[in-house]
N, C-alpha and C. Protein backbone atom coordinates (compact mmCIF):
# COMPACT_ATOMS: atom_id res chain seq x y z
N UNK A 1 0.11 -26.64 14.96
CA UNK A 1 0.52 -26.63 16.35
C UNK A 1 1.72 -25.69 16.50
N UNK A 2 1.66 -24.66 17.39
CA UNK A 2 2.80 -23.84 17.54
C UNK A 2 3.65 -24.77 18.26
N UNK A 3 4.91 -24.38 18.29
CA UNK A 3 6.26 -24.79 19.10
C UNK A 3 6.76 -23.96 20.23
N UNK A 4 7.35 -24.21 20.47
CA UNK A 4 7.83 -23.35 22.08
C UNK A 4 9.41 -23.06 21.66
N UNK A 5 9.32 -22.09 21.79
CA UNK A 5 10.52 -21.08 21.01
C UNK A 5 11.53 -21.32 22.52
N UNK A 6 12.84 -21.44 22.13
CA UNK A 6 14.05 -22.11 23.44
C UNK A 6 14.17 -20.42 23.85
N UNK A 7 14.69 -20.51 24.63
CA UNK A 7 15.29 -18.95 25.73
C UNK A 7 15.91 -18.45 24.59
N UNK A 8 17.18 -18.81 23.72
CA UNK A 8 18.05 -17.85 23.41
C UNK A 8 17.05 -17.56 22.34
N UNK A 9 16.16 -17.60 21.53
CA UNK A 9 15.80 -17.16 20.37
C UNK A 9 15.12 -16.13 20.91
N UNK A 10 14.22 -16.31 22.13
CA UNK A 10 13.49 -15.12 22.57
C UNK A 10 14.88 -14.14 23.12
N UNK A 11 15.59 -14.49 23.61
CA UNK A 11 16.34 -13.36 23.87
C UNK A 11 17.22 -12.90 22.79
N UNK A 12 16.94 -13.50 21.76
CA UNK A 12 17.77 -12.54 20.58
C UNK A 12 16.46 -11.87 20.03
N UNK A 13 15.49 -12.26 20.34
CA UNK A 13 14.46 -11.48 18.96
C UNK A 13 14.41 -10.26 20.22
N UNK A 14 14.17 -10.37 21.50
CA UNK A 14 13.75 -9.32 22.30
C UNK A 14 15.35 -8.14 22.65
N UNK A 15 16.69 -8.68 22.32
CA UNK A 15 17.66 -8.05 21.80
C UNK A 15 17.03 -7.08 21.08
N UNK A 16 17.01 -7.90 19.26
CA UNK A 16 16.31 -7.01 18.15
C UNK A 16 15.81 -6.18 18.04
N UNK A 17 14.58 -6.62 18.94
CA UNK A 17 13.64 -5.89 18.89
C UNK A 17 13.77 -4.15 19.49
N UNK A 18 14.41 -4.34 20.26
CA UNK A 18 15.14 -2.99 21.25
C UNK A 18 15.54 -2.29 20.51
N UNK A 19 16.68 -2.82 20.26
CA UNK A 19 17.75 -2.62 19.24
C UNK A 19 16.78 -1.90 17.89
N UNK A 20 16.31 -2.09 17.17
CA UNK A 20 15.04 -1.78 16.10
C UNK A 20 14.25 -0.55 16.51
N UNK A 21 13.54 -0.49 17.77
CA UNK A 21 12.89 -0.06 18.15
C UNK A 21 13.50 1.74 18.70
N UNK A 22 14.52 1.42 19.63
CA UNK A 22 15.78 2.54 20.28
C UNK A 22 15.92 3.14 18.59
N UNK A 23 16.06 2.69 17.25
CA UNK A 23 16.61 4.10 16.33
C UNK A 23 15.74 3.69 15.60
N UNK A 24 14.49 3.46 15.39
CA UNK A 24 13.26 3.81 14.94
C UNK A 24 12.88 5.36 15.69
N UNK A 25 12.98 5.41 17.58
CA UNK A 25 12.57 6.30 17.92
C UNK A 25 13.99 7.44 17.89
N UNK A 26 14.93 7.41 17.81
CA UNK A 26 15.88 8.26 17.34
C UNK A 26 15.62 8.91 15.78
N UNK A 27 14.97 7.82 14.97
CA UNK A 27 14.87 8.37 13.48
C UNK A 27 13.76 9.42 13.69
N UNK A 28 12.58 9.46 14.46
CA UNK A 28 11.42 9.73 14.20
C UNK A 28 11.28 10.61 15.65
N UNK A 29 11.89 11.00 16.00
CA UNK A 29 12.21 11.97 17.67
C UNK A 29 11.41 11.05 18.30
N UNK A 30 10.87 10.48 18.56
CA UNK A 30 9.92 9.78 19.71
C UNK A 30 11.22 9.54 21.07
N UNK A 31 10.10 9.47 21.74
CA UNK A 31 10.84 9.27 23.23
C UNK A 31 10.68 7.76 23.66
N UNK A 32 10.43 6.83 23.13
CA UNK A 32 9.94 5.44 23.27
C UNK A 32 8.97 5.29 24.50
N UNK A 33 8.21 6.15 24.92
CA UNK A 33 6.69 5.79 25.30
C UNK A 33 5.98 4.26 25.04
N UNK A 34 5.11 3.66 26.24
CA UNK A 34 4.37 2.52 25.70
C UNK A 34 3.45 2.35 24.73
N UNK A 35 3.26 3.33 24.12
CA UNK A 35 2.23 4.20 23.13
C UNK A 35 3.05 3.90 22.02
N UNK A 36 4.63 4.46 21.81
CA UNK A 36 5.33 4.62 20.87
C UNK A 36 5.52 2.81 20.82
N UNK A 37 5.90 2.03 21.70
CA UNK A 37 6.37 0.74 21.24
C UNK A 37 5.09 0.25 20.74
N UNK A 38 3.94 0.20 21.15
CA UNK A 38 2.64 -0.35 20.86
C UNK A 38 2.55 -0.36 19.14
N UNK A 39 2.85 1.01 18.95
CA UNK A 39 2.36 1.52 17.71
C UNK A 39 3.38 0.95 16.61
N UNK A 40 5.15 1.01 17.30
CA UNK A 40 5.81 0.21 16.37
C UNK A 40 6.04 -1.11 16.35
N UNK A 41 5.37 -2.05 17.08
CA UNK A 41 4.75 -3.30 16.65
C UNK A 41 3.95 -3.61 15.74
N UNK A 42 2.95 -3.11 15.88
CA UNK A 42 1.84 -3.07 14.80
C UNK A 42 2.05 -2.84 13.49
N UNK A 43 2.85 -1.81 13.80
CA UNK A 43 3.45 -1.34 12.13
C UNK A 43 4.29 -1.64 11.38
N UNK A 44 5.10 -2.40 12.34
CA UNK A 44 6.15 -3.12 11.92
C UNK A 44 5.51 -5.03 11.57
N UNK A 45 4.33 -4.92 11.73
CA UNK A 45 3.74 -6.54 11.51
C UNK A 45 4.18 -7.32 12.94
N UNK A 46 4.50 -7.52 13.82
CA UNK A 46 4.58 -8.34 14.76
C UNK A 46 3.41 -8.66 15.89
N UNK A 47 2.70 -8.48 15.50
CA UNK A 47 1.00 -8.64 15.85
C UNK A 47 -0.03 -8.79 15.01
N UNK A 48 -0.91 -9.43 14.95
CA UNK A 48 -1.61 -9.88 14.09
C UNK A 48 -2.79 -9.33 14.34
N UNK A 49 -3.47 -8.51 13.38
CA UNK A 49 -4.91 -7.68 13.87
C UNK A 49 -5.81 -8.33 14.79
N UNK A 50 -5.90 -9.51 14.24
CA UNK A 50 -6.75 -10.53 15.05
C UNK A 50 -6.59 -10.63 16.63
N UNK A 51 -5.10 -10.88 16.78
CA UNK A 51 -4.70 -10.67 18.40
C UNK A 51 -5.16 -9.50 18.95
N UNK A 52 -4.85 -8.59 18.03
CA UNK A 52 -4.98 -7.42 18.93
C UNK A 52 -6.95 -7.02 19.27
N UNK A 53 -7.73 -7.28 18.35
CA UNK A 53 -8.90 -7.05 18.58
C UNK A 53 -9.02 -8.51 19.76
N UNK A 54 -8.82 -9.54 20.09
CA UNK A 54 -9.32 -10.35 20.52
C UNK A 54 -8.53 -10.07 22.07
N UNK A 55 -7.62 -9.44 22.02
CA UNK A 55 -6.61 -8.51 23.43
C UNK A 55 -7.59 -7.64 24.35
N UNK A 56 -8.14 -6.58 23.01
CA UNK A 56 -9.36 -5.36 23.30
C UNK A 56 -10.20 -6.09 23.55
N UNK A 57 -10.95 -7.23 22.71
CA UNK A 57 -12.58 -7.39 23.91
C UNK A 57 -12.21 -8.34 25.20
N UNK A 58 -11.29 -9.16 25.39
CA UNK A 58 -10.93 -9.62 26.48
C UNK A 58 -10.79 -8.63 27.21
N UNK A 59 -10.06 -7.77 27.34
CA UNK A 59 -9.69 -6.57 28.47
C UNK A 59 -11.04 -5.94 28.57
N UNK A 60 -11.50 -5.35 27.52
CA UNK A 60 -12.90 -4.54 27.48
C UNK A 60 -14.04 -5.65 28.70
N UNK A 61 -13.91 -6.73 28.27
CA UNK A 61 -14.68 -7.27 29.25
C UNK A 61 -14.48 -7.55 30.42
N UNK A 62 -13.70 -7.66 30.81
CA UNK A 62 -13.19 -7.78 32.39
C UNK A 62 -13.21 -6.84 33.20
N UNK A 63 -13.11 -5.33 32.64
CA UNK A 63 -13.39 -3.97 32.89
C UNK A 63 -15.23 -3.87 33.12
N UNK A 64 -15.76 -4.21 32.42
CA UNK A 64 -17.01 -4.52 32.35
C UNK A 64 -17.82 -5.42 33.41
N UNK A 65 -16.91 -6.45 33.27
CA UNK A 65 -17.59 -7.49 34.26
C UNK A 65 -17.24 -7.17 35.87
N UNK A 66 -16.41 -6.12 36.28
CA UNK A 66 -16.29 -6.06 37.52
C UNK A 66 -16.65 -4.58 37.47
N UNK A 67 -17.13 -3.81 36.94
CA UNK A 67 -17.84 -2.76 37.29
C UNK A 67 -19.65 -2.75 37.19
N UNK A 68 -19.69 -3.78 36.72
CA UNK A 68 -21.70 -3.87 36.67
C UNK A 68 -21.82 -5.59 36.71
N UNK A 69 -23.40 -5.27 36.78
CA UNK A 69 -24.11 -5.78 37.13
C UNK A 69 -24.92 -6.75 35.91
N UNK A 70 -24.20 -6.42 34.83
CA UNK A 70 -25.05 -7.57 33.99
C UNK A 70 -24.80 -8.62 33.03
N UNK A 71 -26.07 -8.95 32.78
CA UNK A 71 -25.35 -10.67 32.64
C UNK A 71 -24.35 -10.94 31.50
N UNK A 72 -23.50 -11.83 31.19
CA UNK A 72 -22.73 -11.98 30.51
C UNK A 72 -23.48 -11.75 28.73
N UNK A 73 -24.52 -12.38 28.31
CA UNK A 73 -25.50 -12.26 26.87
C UNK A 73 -25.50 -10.37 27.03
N UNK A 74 -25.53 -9.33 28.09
CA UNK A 74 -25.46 -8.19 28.14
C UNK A 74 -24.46 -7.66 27.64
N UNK A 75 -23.38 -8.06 28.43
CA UNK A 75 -21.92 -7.56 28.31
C UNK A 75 -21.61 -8.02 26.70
N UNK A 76 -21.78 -9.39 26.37
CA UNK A 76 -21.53 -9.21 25.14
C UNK A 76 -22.49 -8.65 23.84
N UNK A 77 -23.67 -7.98 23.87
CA UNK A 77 -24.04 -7.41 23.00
C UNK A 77 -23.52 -5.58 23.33
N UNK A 78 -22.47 -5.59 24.82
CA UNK A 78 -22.48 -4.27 24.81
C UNK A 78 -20.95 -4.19 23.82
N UNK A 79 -20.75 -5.49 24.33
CA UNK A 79 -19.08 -5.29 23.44
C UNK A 79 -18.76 -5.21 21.59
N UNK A 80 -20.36 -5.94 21.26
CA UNK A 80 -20.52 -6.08 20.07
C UNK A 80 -20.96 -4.32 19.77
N UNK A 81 -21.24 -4.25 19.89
CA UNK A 81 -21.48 -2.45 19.66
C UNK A 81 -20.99 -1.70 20.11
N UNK A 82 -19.98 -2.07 21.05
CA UNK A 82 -18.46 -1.03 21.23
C UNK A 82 -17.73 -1.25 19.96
N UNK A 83 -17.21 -2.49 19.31
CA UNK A 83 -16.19 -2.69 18.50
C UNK A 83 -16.85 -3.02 17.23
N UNK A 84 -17.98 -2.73 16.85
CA UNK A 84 -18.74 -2.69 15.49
C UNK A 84 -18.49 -4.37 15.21
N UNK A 85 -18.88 -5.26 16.07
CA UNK A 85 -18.99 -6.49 15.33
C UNK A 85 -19.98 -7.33 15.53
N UNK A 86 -20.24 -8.70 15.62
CA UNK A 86 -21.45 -9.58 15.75
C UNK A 86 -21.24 -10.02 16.79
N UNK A 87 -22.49 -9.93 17.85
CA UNK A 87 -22.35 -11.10 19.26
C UNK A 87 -21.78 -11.93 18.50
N UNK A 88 -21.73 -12.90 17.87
CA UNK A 88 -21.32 -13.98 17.59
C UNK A 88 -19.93 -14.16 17.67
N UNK A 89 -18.78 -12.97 16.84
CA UNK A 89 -17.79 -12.73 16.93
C UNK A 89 -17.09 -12.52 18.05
N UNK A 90 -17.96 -11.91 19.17
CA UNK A 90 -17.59 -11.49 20.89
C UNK A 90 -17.86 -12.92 21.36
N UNK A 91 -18.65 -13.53 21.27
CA UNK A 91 -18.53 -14.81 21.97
C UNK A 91 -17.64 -15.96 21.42
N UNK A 92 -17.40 -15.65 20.36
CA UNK A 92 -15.86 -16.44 19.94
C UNK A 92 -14.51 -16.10 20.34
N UNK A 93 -14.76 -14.89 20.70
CA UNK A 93 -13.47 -14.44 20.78
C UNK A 93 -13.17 -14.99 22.67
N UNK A 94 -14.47 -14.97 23.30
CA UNK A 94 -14.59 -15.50 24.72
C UNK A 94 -14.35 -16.40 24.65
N UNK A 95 -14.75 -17.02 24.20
CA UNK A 95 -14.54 -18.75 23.94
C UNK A 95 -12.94 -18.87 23.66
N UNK A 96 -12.77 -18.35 23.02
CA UNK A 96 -11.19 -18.97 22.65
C UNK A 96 -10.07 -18.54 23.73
N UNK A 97 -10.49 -17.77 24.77
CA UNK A 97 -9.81 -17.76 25.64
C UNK A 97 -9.54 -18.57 26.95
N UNK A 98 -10.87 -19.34 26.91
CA UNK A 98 -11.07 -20.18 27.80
C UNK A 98 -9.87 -21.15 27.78
């Protein structure tokens, strides 16, 4: 069971994180772009692959589901062959958002 993290811890890690982030992109010329923070999350471990693929077919589908016309068993065999995985895996990943 996760816990619910109090205000000041999030506002020290989101301090940190700035803080980390501001001379990461000074070390490396970056201009801190949402591109540039994206990328130094990831790389820095503060996202978990899992989140992030289960981020992409959630979004991927909602993009999907309000531009056509087909049925949800559609959308997810289209998503399973956008992101090289198993309907099965796309409909878990639906599911767990519910």
């Amino acid at each position: 069971m996760e816990r619910t993290l109090k205000k000041h811890i999030l506002d020290t890690f989101s301090k940190q994180l700035q803080q980390n982030f501001n001379r990461h992109c000074q070390k490396f010329g970056r201009h801190g772009s949402v591109d540039d923070f994206t990328t130094y999350i990831v790389d820095e471990g503060l996202i978990q692959n899992s989140a992030i693929l289960r981020y992409a077919i959630l979004g991927t589908y909602e993009e999907i589901t309000a531009d056509s016309q087909l049925s949800k068993t559609q959308i997810v065999d289209v998503l399973a062959e956008r992101f090289n995985l198993t309907s099965r895996s796309i409909w878990n990943a639906l599911r767990a958002n519910k």
